[in-house]
Protein backbone atom coordinates (compact mmCIF):
# COMPACT_ATOMS: atom_id res chain seq x y z
CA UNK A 1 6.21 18.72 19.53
CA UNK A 2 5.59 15.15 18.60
CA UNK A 3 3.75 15.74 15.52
CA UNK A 4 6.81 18.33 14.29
CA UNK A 5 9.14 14.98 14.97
CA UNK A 6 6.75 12.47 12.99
CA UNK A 7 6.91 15.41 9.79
CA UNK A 8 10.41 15.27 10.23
CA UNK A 9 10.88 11.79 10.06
CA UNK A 10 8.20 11.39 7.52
CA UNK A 11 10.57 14.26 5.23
CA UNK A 12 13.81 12.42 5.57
CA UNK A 13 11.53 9.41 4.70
CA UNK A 14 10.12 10.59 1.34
CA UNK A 15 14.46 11.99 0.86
CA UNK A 16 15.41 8.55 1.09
CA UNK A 17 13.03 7.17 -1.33
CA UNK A 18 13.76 9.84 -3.99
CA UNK A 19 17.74 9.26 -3.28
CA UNK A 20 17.34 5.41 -3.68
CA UNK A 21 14.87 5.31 -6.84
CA UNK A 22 17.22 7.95 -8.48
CA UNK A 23 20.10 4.62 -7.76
CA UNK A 24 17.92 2.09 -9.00
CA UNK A 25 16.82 4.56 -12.01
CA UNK A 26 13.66 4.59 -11.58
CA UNK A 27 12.88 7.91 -11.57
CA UNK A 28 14.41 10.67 -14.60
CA UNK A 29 17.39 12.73 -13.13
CA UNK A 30 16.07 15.73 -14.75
CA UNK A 31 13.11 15.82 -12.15
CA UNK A 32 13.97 16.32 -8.21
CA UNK A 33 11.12 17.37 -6.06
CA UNK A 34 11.80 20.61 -4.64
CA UNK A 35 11.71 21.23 -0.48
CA UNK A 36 8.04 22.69 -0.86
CA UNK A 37 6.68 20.42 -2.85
CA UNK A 38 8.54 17.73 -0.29
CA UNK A 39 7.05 19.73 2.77
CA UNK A 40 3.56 20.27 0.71
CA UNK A 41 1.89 18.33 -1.63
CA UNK A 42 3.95 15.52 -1.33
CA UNK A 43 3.87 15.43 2.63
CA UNK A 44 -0.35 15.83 2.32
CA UNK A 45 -0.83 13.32 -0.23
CA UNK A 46 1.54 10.88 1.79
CA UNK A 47 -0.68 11.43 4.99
CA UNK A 48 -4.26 11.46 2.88
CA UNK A 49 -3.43 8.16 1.75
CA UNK A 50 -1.97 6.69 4.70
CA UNK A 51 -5.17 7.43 6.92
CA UNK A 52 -7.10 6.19 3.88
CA UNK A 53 -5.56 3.21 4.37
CA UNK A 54 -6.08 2.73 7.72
CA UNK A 55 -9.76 3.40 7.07
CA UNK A 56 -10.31 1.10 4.86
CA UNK A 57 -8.23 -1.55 6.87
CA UNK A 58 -10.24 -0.89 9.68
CA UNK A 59 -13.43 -0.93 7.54
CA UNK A 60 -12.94 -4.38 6.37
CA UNK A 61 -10.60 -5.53 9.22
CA UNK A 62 -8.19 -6.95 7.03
CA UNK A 63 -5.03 -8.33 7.21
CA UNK A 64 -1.61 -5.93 6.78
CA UNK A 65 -0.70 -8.81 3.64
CA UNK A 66 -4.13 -7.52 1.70
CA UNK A 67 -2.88 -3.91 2.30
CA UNK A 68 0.51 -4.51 1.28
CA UNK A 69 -0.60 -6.10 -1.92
CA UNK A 70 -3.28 -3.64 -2.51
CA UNK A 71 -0.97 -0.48 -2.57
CA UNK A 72 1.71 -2.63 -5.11
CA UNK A 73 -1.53 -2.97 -7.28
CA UNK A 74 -1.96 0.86 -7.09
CA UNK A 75 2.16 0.97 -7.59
CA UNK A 76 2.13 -0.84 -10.68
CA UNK A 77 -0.53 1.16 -12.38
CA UNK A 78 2.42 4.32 -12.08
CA UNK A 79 5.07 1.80 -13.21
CA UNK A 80 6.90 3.46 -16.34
CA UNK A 81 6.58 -0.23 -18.32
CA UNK A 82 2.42 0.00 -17.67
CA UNK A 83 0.08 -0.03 -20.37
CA UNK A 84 -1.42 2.95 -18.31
CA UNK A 85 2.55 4.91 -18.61
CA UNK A 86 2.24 4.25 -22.13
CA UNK A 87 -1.37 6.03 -22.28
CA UNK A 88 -0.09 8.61 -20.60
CA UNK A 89 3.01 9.09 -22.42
CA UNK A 90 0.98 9.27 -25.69
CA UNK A 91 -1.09 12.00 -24.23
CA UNK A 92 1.42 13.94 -23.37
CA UNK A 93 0.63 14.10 -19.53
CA UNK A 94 4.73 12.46 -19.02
């Protein structure tokens, strides 16, 4: 029961970041993630990466500051202005 309530939460969650990056246009209006892909591979990754995280926290018993700035390192690597967008653009993965 409680782990059906944290996936629900979590859901509306990744909703409201899609909703407010399509605002701030960050992300192209011609891509929306669909429900299964919201409720699959999107919901996994999320919770991969989130116990990662707490692994590695625990690992090296650092503060939540490091973590914080750690995961806007990993953001800016996927930011469309990055050298690696660009590389990836001219590849044709975008």
């Amino acid at each position: 029961m409680q782990a059906s309530i944290i996936r629900r939460v979590l859901l509306q969650s990744i909703k409201n970041v899609f909703t407010a990056s399509l605002e701030l246009n960050n992300m192209p209006e011609e891509w929306s993630p669909s429900e299964d892909q919201k409720e699959g591979a999107i919901y996994r990754s999320y919770e991969l990466i989130h116990a990662e995280i707490d692994r590695l926290r625990d690992e090296i018993n650092c503060p939540d500051e490091f973590i914080y700035d750690f995961l806007e390192t990993i953001r800016d690597h996927y930011s469309p202005t990055s050298g690696f967008a660009k590389i990836r653009q001219n590849k044709g993965l975008i």
